[in-house]
C-alpha atoms as a PDB file:
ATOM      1  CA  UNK A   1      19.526 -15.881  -1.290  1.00  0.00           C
ATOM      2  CA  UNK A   2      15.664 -15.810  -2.744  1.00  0.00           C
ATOM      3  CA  UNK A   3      12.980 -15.158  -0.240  1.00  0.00           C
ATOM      4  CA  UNK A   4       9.581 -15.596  -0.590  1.00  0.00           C
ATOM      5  CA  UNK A   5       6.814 -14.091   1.325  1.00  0.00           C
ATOM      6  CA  UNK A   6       4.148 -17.301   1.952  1.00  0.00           C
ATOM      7  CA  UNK A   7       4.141 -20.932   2.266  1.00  0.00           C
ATOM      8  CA  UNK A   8       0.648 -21.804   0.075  1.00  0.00           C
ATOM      9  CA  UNK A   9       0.381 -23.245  -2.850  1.00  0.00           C
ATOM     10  CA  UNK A  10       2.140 -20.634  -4.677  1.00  0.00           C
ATOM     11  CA  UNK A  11       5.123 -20.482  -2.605  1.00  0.00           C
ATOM     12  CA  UNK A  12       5.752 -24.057  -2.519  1.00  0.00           C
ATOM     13  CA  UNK A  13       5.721 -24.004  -6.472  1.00  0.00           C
ATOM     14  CA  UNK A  14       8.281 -21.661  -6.117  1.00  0.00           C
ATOM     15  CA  UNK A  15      10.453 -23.063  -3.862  1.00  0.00           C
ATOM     16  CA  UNK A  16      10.207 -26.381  -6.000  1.00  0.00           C
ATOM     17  CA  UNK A  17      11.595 -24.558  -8.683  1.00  0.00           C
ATOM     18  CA  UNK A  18      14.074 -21.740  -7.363  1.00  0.00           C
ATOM     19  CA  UNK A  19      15.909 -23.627  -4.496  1.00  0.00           C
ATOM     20  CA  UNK A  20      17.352 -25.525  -7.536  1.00  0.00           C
ATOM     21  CA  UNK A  21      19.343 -22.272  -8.314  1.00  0.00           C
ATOM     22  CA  UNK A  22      20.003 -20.415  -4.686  1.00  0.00           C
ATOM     23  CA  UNK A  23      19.575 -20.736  -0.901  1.00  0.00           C
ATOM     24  CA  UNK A  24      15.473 -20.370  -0.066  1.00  0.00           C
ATOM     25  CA  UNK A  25      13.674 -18.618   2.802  1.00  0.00           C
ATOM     26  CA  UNK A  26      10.047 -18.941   3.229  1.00  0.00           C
ATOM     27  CA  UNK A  27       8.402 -16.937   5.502  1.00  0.00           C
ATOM     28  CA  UNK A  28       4.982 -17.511   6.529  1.00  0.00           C
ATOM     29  CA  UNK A  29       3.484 -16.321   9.551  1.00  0.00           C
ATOM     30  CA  UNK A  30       1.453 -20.028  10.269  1.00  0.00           C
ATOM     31  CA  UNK A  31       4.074 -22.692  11.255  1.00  0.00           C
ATOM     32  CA  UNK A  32       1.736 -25.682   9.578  1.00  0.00           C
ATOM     33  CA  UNK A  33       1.690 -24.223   6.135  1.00  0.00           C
ATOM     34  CA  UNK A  34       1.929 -25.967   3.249  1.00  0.00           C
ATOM     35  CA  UNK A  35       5.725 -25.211   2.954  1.00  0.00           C
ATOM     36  CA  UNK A  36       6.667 -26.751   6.007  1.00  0.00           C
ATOM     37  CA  UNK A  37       6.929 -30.136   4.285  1.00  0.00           C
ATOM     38  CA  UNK A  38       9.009 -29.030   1.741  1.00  0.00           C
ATOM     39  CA  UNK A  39      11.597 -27.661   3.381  1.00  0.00           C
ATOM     40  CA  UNK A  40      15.046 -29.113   5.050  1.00  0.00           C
ATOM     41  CA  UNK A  41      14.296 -27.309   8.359  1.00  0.00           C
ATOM     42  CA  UNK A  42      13.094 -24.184  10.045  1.00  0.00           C
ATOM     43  CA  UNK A  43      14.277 -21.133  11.774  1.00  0.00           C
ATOM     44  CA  UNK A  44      13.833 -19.557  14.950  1.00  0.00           C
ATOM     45  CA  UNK A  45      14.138 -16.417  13.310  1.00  0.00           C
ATOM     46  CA  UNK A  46      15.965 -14.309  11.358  1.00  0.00           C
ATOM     47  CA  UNK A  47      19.790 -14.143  11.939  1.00  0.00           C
ATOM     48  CA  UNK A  48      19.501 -18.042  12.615  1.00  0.00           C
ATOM     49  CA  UNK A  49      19.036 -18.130   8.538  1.00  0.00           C
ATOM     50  CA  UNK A  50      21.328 -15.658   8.298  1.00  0.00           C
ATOM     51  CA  UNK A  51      24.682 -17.859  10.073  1.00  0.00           C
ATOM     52  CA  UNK A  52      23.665 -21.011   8.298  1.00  0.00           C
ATOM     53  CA  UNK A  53      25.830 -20.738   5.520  1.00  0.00           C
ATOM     54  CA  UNK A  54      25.154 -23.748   4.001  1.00  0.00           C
ATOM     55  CA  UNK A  55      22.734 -24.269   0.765  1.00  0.00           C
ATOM     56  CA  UNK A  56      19.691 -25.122   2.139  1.00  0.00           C
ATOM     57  CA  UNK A  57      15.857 -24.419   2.014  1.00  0.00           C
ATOM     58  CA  UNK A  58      14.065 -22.601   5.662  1.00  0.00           C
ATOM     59  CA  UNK A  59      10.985 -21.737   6.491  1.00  0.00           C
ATOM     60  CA  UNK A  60      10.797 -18.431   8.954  1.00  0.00           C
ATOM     61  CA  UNK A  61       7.516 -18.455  11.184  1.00  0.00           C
ATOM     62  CA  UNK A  62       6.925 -14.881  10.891  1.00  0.00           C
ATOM     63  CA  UNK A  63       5.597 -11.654   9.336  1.00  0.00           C
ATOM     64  CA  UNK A  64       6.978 -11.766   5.808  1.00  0.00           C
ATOM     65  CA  UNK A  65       6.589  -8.529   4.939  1.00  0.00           C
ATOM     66  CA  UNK A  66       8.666  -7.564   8.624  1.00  0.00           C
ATOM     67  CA  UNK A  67      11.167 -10.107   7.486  1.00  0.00           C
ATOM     68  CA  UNK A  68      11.653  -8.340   4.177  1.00  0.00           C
ATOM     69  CA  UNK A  69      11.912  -4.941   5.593  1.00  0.00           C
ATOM     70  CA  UNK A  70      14.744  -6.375   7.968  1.00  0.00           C
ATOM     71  CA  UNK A  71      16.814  -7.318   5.050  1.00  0.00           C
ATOM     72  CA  UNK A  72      16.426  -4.382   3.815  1.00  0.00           C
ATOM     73  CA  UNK A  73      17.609  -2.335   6.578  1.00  0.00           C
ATOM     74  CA  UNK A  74      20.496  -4.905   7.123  1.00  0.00           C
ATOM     75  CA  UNK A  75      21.218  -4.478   3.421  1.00  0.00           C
ATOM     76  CA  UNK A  76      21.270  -7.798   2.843  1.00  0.00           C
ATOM     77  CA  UNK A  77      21.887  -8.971  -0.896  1.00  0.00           C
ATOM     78  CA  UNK A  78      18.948 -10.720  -2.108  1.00  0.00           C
ATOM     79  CA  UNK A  79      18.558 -12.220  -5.687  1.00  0.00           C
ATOM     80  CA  UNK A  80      15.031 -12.436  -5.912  1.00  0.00           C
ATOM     81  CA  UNK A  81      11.779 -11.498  -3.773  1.00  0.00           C
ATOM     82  CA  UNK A  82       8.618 -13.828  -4.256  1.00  0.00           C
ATOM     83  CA  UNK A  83       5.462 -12.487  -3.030  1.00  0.00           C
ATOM     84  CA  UNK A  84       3.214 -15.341  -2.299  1.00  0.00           C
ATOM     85  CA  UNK A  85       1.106 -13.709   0.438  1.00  0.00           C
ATOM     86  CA  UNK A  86      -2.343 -12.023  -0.043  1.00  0.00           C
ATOM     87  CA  UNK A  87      -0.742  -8.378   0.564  1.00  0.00           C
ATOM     88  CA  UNK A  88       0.744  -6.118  -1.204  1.00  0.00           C
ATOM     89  CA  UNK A  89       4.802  -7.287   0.109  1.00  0.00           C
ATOM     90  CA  UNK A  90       6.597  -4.582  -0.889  1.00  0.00           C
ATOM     91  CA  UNK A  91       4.313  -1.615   0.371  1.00  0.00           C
ATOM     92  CA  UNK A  92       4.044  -3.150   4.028  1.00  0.00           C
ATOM     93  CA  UNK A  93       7.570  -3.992   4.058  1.00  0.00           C
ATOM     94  CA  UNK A  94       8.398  -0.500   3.090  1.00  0.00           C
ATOM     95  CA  UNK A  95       5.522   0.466   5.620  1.00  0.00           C
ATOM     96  CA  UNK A  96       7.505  -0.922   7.974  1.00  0.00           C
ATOM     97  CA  UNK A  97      11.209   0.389   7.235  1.00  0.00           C
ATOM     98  CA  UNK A  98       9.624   3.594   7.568  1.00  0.00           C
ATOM     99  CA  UNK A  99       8.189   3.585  10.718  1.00  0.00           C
ATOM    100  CA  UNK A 100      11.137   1.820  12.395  1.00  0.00           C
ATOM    101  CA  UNK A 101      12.964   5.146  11.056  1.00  0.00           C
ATOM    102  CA  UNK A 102      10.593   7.347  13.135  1.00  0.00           C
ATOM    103  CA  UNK A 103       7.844   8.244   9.817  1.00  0.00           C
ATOM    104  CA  UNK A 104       4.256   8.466  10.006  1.00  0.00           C
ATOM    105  CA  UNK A 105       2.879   6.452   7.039  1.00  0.00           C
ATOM    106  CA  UNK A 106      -0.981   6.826   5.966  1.00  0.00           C
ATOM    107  CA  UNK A 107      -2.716   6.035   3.187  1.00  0.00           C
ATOM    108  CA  UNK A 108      -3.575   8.497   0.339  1.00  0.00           C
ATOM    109  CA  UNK A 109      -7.155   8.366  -0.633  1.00  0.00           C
ATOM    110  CA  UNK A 110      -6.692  10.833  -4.357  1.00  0.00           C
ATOM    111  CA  UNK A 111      -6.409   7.481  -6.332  1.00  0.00           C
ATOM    112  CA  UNK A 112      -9.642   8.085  -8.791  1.00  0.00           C
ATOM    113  CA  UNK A 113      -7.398   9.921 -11.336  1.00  0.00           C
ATOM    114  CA  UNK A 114      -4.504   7.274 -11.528  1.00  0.00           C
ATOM    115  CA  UNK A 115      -7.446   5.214 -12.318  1.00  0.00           C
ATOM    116  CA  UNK A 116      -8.858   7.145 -15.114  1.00  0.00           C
ATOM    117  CA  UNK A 117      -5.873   7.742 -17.293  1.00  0.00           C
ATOM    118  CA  UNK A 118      -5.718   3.949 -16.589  1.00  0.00           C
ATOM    119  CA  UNK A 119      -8.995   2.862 -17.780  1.00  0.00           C
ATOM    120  CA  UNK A 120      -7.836   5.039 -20.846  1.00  0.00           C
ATOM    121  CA  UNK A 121      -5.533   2.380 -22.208  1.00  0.00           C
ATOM    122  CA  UNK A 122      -7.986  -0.132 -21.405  1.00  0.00           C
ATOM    123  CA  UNK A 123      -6.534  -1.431 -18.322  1.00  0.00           C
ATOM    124  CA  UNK A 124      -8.986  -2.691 -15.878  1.00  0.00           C
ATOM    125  CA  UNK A 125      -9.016  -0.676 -12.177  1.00  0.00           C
ATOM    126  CA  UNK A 126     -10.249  -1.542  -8.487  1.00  0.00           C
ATOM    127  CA  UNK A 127      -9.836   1.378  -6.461  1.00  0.00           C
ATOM    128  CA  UNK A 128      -9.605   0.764  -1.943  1.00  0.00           C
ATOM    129  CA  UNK A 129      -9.434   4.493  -1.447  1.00  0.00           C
ATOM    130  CA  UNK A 130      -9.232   3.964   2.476  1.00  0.00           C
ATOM    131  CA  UNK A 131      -6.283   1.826   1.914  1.00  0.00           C
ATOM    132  CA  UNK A 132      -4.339   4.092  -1.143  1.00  0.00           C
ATOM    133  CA  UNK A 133      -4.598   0.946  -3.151  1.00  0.00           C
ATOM    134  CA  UNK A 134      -5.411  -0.137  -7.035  1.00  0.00           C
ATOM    135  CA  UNK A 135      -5.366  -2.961  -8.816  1.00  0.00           C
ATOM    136  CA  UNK A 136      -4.745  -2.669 -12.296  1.00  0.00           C
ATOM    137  CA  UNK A 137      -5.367  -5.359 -14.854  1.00  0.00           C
ATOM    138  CA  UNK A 138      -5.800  -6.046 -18.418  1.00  0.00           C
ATOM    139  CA  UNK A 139      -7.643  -8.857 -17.909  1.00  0.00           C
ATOM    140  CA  UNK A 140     -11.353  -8.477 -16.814  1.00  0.00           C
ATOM    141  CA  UNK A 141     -12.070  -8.942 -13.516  1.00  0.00           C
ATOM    142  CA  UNK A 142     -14.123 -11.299 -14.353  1.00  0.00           C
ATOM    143  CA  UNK A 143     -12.019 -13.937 -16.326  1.00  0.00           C
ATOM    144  CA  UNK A 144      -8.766 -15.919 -15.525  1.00  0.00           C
ATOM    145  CA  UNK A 145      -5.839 -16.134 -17.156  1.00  0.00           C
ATOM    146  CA  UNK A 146      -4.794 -19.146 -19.224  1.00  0.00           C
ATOM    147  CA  UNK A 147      -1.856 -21.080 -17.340  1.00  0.00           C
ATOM    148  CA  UNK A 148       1.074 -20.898 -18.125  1.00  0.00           C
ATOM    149  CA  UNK A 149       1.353 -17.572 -19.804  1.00  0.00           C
ATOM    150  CA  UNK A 150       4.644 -16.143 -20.870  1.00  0.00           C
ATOM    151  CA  UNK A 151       2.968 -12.616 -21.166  1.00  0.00           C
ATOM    152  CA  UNK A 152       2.561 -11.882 -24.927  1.00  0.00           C
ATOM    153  CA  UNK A 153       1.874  -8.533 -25.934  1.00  0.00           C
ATOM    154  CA  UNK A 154      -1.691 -10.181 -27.323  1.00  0.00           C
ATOM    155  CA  UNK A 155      -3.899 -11.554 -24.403  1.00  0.00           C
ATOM    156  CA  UNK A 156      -4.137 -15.069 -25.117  1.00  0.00           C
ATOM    157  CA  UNK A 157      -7.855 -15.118 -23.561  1.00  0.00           C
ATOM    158  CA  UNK A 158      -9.320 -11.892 -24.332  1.00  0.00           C
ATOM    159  CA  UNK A 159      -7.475 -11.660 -28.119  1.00  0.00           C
ATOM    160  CA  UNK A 160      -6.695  -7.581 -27.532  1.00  0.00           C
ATOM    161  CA  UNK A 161      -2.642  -6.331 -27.598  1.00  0.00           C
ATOM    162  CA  UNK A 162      -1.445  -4.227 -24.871  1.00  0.00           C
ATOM    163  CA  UNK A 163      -0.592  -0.768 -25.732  1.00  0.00           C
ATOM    164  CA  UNK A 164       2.175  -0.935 -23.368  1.00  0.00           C
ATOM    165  CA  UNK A 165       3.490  -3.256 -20.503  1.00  0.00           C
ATOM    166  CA  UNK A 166       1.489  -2.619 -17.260  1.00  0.00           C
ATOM    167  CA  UNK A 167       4.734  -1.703 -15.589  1.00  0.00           C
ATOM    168  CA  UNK A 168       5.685   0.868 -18.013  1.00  0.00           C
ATOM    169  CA  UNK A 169       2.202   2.235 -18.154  1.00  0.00           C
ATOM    170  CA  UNK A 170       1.761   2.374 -14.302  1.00  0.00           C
ATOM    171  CA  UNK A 171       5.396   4.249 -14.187  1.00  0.00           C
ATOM    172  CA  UNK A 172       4.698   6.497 -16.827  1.00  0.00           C
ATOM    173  CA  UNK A 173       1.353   7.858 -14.935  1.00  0.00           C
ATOM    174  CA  UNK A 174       2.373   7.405 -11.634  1.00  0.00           C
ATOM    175  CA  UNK A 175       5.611   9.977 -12.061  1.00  0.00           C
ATOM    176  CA  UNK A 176       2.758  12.184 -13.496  1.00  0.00           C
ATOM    177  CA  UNK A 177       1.750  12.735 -10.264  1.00  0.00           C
ATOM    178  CA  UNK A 178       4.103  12.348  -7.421  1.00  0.00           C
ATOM    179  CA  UNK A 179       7.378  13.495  -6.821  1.00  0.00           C
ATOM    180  CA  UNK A 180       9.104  10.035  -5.893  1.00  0.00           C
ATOM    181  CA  UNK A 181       7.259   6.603  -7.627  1.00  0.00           C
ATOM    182  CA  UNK A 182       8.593   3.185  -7.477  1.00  0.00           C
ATOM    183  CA  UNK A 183       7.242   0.465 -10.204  1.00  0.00           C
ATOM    184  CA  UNK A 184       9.094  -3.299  -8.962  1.00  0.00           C
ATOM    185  CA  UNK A 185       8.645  -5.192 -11.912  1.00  0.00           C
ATOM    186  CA  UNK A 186       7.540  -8.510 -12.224  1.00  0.00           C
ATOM    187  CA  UNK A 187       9.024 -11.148 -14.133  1.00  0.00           C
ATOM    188  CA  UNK A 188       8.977 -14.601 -15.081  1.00  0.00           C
ATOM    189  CA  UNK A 189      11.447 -16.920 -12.625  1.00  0.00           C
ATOM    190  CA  UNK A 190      10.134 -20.368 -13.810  1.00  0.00           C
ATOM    191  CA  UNK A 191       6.462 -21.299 -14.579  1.00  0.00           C
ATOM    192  CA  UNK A 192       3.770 -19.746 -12.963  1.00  0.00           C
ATOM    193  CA  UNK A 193       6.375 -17.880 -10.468  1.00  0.00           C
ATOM    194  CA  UNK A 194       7.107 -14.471 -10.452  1.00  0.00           C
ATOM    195  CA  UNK A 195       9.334 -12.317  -8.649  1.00  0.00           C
ATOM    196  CA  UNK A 196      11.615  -9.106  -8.135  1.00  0.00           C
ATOM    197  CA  UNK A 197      15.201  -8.015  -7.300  1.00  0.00           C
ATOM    198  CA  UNK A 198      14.647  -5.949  -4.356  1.00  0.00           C
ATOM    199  CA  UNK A 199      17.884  -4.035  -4.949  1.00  0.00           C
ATOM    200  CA  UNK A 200      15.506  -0.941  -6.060  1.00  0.00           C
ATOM    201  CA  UNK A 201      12.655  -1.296  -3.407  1.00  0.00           C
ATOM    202  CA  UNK A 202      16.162  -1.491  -1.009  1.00  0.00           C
ATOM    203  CA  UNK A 203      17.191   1.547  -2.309  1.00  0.00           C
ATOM    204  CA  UNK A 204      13.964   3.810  -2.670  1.00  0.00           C
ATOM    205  CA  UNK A 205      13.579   2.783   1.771  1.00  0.00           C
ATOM    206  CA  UNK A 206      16.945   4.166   1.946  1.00  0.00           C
ATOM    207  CA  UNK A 207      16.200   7.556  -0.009  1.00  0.00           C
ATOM    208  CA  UNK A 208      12.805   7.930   1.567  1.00  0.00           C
ATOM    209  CA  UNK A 209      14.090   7.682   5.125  1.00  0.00           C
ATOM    210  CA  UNK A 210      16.814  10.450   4.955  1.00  0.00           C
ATOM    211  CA  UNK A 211      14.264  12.689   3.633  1.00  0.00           C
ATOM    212  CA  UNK A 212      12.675  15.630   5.802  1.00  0.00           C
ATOM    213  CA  UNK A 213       9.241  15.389   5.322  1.00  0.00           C
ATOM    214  CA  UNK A 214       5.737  16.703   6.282  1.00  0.00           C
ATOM    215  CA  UNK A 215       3.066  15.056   4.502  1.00  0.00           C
ATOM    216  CA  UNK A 216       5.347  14.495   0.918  1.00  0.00           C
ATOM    217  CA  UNK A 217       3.125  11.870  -1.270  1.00  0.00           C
ATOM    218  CA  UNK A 218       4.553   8.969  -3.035  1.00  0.00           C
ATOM    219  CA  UNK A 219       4.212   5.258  -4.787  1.00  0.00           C
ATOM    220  CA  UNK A 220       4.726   2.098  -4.679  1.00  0.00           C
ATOM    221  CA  UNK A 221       3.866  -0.635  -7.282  1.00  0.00           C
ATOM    222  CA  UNK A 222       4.305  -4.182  -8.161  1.00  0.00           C
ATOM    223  CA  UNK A 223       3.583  -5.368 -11.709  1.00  0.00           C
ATOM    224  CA  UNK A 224       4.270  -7.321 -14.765  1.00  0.00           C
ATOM    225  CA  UNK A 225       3.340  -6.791 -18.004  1.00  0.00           C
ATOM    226  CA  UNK A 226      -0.107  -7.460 -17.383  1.00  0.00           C
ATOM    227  CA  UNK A 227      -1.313  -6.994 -13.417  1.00  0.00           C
ATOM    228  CA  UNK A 228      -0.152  -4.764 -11.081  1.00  0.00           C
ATOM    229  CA  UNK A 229      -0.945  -3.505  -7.553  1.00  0.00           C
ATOM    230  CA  UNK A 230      -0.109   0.243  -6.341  1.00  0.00           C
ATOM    231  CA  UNK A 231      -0.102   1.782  -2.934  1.00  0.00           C
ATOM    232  CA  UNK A 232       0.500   5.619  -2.641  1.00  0.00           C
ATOM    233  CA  UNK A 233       0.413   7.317   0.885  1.00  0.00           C
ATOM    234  CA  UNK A 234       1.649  10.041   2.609  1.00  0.00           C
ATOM    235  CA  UNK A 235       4.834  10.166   4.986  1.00  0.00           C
ATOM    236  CA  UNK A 236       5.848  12.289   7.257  1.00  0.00           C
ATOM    237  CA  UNK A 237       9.044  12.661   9.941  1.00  0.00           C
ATOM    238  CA  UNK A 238       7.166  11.707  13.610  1.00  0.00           C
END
């Protein structure tokens, strides 16, 4: 089963390409999205999916990111996770799975440093401090990237080699600093789609939430070799 969180343009490319190779859910949270039309029928909601066991493409009128988290606290075997959704998927669905396990989740505002050592191997920063987020690039924030790009270690655009994958660097400075740090990485499921196995997101909920805690700061991040986005906040037993 492959999920993916939206039904725009970017999750309709991806359910062109991956419901070739698995059962598809797309969740989207407006029932006339684009994905609608490319689907074989939708769901009422979420076991529904789940009984059908047919091979078959759905679309879920919901909260993807409440979707995900549901899977994950059902443990349900996923083969890939597409975020398609203007959020950062894996934070709010582990935002979620936390509070349903009676945590208090806020954001940590201390990001300025995570940013600096960043900036150091000339990765490109955006700091929301109220919302513990960065987004880390190596391509200027003011360019695009030339698509398709299969990631080379030499920007195809900007002509400068990565020191290091953005995954590896944002894991490497991110266990600098907290305790417990989770980097999903990115990669290439067909062209111009990316996505995850969740089996590590699915496990990190699990460790966080049978953890005694009072104000214990950690990370989350979703990247590929080249663009990533990071959440860090504080969580606490209610």
């Amino acid at each position: 089963m492959i999920l993916i969180v939206g039904g725009g343009n970017f999750g309709v490319k991806a359910l062109q390409h991956l419901s070739k190779i698995d059962r598809v859910l797309v969740v989207d949270p407006n029932g006339n999205c684009l994905a609608k039309d490319y689907v074989e029928y939708v769901v009422r909601d979420l076991e529904e999916f789940l009984v059908i066991e047919r091979h078959g493409t759905a679309l879920l009128i919901a909260d993807g990111a409440e979707i995900l988290a549901k899977l994950l606290e059902k443990r349900i075997t996923l083969r890939y996770v597409v975020p398609a959704a203007p959020m950062h998927v894996a934070y709010e669905a582990l935002k979620n799975f936390l509070k349903w396990k009676g945590f208090d989740v806020k954001p940590f505002h201390g990001t300025t440093p995570i940013a600096r050592e960043l900036e150091v191997l000339g990765v490109e920063v955006r700091l929301a401090p109220s919302y513990g987020m960065l987004v880390a690039s190596y391509m200027p924030f003011n360019m695009k990237c030339r698509l398709p790009c299969s990631e080379p270690s030499v920007c195809p655009v900007t002509g400068k080699v990565k020191p290091a994958q953005l995954y590896n660097a944002l894991n490497s400075t991110l266990n600098k600093y907290f305790r417990k740090s989770l980097v999903l990485r990115s990669i290439l499921l067909a062209e111009c789609v990316g996505g995850y196995d969740p089996k590590p997101l699915q496990d990190f909920a699990t460790e966080l939430s049978n953890e005694i805690t009072n104000g214990d700061v950690v990370a989350i991040a979703t990247a590929c070799s080249c663009h990533g986005i990071v959440n860090i906040f504080a969580y606490e037993n209610l």
